[in-house]
C-alpha atoms as a PDB file:
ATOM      1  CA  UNK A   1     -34.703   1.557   1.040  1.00  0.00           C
ATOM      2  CA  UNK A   2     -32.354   3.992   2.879  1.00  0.00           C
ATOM      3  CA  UNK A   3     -30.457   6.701   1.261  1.00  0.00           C
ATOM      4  CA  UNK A   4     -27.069   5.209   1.541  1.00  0.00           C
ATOM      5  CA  UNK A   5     -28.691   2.168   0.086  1.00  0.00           C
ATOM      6  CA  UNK A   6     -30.394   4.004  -2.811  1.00  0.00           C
ATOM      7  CA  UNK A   7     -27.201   5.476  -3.921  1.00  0.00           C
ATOM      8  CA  UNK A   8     -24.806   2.926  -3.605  1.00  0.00           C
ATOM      9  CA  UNK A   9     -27.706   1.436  -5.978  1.00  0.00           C
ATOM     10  CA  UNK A  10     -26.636   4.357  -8.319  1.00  0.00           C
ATOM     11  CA  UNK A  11     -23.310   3.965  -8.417  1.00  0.00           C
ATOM     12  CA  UNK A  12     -23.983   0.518 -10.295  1.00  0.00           C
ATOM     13  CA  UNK A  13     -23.607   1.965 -13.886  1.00  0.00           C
ATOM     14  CA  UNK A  14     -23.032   0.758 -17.541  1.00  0.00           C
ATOM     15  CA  UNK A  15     -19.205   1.530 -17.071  1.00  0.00           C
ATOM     16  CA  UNK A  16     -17.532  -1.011 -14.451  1.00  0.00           C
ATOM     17  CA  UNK A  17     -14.958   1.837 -14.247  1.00  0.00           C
ATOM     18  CA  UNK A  18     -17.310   4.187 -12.739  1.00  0.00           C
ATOM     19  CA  UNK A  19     -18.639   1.797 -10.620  1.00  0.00           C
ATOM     20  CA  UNK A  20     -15.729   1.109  -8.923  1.00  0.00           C
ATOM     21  CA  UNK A  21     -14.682   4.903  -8.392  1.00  0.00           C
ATOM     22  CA  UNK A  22     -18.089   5.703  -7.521  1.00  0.00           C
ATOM     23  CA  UNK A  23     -18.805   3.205  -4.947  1.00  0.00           C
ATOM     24  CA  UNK A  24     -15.247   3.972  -3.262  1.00  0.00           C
ATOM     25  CA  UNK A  25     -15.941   7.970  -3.143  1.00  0.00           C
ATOM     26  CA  UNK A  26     -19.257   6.194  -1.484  1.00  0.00           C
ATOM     27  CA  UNK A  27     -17.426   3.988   0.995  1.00  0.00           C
ATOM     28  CA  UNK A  28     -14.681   6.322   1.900  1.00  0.00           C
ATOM     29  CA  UNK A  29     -15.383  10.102   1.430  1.00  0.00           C
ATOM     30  CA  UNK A  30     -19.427  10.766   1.177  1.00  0.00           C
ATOM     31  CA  UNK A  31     -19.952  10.458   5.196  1.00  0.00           C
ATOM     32  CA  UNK A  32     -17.455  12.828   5.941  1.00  0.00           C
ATOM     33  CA  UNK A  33     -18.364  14.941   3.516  1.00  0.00           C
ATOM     34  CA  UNK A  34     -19.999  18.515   3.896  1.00  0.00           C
ATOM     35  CA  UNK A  35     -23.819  18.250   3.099  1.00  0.00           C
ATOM     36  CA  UNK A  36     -23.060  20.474   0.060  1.00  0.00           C
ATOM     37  CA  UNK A  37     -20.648  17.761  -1.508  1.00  0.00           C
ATOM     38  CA  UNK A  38     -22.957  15.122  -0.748  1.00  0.00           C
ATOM     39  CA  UNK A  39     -25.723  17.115  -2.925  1.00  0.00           C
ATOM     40  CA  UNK A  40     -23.445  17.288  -5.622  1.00  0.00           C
ATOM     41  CA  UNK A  41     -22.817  13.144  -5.220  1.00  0.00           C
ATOM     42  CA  UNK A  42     -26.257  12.743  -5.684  1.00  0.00           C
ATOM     43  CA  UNK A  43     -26.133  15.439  -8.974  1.00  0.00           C
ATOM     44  CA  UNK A  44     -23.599  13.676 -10.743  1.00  0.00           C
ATOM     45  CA  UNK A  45     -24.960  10.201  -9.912  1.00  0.00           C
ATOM     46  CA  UNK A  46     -28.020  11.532 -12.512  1.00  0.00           C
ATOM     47  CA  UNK A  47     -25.984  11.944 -14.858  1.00  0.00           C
ATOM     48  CA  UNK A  48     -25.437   9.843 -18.371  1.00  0.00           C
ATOM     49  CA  UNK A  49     -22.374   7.532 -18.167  1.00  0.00           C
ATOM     50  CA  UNK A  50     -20.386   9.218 -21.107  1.00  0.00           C
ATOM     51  CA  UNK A  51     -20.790  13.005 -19.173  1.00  0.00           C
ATOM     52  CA  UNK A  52     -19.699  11.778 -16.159  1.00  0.00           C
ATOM     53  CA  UNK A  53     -16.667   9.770 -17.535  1.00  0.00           C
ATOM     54  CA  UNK A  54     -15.952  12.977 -19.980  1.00  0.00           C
ATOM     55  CA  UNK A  55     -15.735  15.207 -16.147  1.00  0.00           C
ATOM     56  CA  UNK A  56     -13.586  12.543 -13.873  1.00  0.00           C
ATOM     57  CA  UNK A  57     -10.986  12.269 -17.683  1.00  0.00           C
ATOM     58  CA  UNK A  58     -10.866  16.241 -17.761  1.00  0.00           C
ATOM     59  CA  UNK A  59     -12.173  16.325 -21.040  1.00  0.00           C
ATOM     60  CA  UNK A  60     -15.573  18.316 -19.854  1.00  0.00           C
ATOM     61  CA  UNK A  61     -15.912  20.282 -16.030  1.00  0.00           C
ATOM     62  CA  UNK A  62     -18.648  20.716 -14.647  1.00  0.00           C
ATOM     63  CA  UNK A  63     -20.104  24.046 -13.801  1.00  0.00           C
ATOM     64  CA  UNK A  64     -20.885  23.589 -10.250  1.00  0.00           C
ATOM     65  CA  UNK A  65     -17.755  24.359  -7.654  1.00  0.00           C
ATOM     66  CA  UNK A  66     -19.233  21.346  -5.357  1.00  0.00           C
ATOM     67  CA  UNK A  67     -19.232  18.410  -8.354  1.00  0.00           C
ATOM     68  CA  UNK A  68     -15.870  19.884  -9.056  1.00  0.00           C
ATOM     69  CA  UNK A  69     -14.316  19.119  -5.805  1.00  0.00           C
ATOM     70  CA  UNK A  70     -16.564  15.431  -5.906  1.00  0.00           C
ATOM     71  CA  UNK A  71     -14.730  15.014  -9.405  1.00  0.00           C
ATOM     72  CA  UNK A  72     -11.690  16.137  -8.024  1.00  0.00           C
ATOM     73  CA  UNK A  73     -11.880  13.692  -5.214  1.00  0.00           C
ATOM     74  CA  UNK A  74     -12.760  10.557  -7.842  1.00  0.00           C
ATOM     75  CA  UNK A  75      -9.764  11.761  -9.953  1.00  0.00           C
ATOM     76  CA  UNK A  76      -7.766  11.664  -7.003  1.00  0.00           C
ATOM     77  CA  UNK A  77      -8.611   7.785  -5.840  1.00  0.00           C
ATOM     78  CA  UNK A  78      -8.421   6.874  -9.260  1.00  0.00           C
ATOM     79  CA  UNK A  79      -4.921   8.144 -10.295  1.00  0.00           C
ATOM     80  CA  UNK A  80      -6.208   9.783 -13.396  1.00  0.00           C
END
């Protein structure tokens, strides 16, 4: 399976509101990315549904400055 594979894979989740943001930030930001902000993708793909829905709502951050700009990017294609 490649990588891109693997994570779009990932960005199936429990919420079909995350899945949606997450497979768009896949389709139209990851490639152009820095390889730094592509880490972080793959970071915050890991995490548990609620966390990662509590980051992209603002009701949690999270600590690293790279998942911030990833969560800044999903807030940003999702009009939250």
């Amino acid at each position: 399976m490649s990588e891109l594979s693997r994570l779009r894979w990932q960005c199936r989740r429990g919420m079909k509101e995350l899945d949606v943001l997450l497979e768009a930030y896949l389709n139209n930001n990851f490639s152009q990315a820095a390889e730094a902000e592509q880490q972080a993708f793959t970071v915050l793909l890991e995490l548990p549904d609620p966390i990662l829905m509590a980051y992209i709502v603002g009701r949690a951050s999270p600590e690293a400055e790279e998942q911030c700009r990833v969560i800044d990017t999903l807030r940003r294609t999702s009009g939250v």
